[in-house]
N, C-alpha and C. Protein backbone atom coordinates (compact mmCIF):
# COMPACT_ATOMS: atom_id res chain seq x y z
N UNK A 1 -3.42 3.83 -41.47
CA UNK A 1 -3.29 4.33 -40.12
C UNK A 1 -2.36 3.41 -39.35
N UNK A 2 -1.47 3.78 -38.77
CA UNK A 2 -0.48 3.11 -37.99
C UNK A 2 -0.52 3.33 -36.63
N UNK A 3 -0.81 2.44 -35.94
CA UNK A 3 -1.45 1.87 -34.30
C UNK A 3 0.20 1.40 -34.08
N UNK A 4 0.33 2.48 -32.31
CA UNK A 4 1.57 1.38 -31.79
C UNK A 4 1.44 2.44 -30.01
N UNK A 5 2.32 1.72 -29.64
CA UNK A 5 2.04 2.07 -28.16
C UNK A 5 2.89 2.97 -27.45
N UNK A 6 2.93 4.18 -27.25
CA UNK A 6 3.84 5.41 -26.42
C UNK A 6 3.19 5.52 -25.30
N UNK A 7 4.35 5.69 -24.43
CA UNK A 7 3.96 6.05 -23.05
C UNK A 7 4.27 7.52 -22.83
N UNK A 8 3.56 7.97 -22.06
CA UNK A 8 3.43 9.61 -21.34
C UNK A 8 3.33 9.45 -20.37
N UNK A 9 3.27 10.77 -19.88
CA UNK A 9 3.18 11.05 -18.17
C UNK A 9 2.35 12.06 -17.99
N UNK A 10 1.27 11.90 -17.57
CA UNK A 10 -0.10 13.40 -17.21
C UNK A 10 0.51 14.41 -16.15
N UNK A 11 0.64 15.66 -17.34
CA UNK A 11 0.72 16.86 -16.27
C UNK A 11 -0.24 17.57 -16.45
N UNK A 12 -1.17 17.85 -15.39
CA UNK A 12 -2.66 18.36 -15.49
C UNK A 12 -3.40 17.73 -16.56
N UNK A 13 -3.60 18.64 -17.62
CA UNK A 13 -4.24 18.36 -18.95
C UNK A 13 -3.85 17.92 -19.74
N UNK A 14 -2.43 17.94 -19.59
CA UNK A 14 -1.72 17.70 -21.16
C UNK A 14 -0.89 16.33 -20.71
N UNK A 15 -0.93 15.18 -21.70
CA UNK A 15 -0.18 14.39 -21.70
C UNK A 15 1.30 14.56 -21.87
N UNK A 16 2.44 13.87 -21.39
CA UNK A 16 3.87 14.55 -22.09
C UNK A 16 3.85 13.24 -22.58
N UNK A 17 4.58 13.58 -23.71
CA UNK A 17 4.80 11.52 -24.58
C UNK A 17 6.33 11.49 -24.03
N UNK A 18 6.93 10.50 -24.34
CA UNK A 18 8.07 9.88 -23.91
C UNK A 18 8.90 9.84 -25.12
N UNK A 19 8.44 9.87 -26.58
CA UNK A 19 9.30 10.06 -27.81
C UNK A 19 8.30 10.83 -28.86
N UNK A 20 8.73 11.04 -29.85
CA UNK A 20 8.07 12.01 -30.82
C UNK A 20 7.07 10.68 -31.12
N UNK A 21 5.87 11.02 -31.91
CA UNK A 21 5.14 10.54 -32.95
C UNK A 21 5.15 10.11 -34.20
N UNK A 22 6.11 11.63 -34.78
CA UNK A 22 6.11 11.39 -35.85
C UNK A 22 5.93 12.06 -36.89
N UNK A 23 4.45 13.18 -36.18
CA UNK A 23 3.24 13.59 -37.18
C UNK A 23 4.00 14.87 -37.18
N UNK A 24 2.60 15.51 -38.22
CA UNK A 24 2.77 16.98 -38.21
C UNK A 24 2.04 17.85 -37.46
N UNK A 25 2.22 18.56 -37.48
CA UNK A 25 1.79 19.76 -36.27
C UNK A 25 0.23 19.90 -36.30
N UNK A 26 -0.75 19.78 -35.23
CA UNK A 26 -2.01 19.93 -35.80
C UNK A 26 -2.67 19.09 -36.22
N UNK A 27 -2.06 17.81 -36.87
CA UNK A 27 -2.58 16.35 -36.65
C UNK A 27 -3.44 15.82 -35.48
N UNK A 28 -4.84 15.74 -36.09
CA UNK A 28 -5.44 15.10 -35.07
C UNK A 28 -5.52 13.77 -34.77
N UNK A 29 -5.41 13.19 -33.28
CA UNK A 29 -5.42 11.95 -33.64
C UNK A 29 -6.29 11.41 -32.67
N UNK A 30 -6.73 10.19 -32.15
CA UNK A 30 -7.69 9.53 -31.62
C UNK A 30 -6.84 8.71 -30.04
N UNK A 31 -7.37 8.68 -29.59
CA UNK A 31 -6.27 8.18 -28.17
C UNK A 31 -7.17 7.34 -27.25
N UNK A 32 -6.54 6.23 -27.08
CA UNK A 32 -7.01 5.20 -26.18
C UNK A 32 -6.36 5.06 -25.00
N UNK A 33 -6.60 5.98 -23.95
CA UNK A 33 -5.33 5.93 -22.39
C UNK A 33 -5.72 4.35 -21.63
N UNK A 34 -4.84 3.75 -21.49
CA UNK A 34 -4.77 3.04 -19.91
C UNK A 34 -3.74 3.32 -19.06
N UNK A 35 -4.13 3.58 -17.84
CA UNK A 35 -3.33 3.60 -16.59
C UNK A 35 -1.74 2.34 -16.56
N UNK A 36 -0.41 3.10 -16.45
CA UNK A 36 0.05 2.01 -16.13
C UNK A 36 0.21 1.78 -14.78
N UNK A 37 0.40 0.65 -14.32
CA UNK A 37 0.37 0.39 -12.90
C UNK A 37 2.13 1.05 -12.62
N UNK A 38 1.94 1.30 -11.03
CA UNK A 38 3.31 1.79 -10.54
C UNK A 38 3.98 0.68 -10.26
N UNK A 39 5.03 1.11 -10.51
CA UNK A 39 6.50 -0.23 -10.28
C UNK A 39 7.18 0.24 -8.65
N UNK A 40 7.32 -0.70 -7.68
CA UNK A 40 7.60 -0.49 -7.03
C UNK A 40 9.18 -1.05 -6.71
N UNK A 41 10.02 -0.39 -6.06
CA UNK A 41 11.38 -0.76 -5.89
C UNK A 41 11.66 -1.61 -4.47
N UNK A 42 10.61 -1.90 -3.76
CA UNK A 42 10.43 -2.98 -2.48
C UNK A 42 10.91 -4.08 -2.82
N UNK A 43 11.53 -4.87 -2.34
CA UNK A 43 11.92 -6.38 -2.53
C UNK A 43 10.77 -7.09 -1.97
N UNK A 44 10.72 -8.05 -3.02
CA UNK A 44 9.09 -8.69 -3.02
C UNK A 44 8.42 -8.35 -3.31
N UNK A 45 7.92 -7.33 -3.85
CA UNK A 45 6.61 -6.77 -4.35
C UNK A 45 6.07 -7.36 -5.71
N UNK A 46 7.53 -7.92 -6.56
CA UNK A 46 6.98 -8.94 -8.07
C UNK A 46 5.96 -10.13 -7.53
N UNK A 47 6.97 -11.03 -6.51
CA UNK A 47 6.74 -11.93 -5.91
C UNK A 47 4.57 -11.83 -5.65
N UNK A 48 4.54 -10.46 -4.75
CA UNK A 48 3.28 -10.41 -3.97
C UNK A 48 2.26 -10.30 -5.41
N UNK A 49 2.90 -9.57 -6.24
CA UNK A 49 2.22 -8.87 -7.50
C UNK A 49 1.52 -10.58 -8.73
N UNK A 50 2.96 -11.69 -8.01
CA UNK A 50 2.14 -13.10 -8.84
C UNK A 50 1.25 -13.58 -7.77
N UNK A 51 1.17 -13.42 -6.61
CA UNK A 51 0.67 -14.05 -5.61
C UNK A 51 -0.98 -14.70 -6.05
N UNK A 52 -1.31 -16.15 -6.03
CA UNK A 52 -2.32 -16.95 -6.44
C UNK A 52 -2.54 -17.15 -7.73
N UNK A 53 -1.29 -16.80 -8.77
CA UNK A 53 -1.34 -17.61 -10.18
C UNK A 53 -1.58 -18.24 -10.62
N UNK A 54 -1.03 -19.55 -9.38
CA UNK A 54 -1.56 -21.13 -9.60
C UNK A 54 -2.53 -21.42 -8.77
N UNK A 55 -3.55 -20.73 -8.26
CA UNK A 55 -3.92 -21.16 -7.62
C UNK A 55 -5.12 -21.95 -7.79
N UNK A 56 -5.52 -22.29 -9.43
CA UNK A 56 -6.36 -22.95 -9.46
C UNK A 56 -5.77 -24.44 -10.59
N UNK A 57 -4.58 -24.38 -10.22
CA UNK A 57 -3.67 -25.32 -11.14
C UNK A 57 -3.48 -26.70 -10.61
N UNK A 58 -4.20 -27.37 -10.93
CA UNK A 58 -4.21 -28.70 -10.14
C UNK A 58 -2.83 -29.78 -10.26
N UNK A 59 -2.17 -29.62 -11.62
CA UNK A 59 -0.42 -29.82 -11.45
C UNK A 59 0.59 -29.31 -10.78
N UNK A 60 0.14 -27.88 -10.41
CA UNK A 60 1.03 -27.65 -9.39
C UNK A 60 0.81 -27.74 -8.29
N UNK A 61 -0.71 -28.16 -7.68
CA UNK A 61 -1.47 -28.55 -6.55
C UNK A 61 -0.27 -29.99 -6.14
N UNK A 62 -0.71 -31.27 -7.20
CA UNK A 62 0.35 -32.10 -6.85
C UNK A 62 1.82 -32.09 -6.78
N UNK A 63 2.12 -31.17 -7.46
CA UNK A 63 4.07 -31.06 -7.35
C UNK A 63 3.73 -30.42 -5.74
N UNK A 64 3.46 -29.83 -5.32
CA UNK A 64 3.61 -29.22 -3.94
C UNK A 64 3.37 -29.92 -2.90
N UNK A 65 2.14 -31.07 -3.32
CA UNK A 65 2.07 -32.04 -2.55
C UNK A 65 3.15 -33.04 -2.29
N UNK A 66 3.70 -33.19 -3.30
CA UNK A 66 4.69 -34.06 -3.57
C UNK A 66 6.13 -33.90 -2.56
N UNK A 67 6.18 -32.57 -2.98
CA UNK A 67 7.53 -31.67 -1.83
C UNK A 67 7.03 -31.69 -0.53
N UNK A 68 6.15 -31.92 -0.06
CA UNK A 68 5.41 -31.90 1.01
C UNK A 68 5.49 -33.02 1.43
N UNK A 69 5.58 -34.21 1.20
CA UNK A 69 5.44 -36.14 1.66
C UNK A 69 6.82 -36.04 1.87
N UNK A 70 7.71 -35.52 0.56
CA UNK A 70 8.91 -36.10 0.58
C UNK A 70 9.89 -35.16 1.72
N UNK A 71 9.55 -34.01 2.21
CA UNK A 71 9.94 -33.19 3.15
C UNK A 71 9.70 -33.89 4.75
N UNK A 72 8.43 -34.58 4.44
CA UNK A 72 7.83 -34.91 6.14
C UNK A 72 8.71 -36.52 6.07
N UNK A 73 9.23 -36.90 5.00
CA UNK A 73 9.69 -38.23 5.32
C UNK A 73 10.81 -37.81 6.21
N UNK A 74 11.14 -38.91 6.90
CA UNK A 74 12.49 -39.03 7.85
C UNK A 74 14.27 -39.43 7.19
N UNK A 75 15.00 -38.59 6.52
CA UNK A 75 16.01 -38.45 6.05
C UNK A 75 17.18 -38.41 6.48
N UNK A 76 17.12 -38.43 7.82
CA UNK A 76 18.19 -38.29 8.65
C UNK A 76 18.89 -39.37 8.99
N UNK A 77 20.28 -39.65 8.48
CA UNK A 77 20.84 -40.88 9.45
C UNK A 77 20.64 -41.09 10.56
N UNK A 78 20.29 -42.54 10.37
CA UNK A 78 20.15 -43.43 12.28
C UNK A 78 21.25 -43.43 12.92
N UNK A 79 21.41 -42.80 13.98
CA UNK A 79 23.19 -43.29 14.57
C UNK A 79 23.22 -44.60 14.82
N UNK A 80 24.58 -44.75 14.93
CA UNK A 80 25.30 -45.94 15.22
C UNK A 80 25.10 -45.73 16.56
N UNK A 81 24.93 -46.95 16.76
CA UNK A 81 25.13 -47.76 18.61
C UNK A 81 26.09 -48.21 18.60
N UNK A 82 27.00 -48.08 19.59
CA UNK A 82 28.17 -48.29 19.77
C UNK A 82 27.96 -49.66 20.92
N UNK A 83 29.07 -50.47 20.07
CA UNK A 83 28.82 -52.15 21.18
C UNK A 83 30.11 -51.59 22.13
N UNK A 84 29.41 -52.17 23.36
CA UNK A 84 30.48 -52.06 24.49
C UNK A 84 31.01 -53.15 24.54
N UNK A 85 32.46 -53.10 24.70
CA UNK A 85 33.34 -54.72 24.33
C UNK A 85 34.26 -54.76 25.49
């Protein structure tokens, strides 16, 4: 028995497949559906779709911390004082 994965699209009752099978006509076969999720064409929506990945990642807890110290440090050149002569 050869297991592999085709996608369809439900119209009413009947599944439509997306490529042939294979089989012969009348072949019965056994079917395991899952839902695929909808893809959306919004910008950002991958982004929202990883949203809290890391969120229990304690290495990336510190890299963020890290960007965070080194952001609040003060980076900016000191001006020059100009001597009055």
């Amino acid at each position: 028995m050869t297991m592999r994965t085709i996608r369809g699209r439900v119209r009413g009752q009947t599944i439509e497949l997306h490529e042939s099978l294979g089989m012969v006509e009348g072949q019965e076969v056994e079917l395991d559906v899952r839902m695929v999720p909808r893809v959306s064409d919004h910008p950002g929506d991958g982004l929202l779709r990883t949203e809290g990945a890391l969120r229990d990642d304690e290495e990336w807890d510190d890299i963020m911390e890290e960007i965070h110290r080194a952001r609040k440090d003060d980076r900016r050149p000191r001006s020059l004082e100009l001597e009055d002569e």
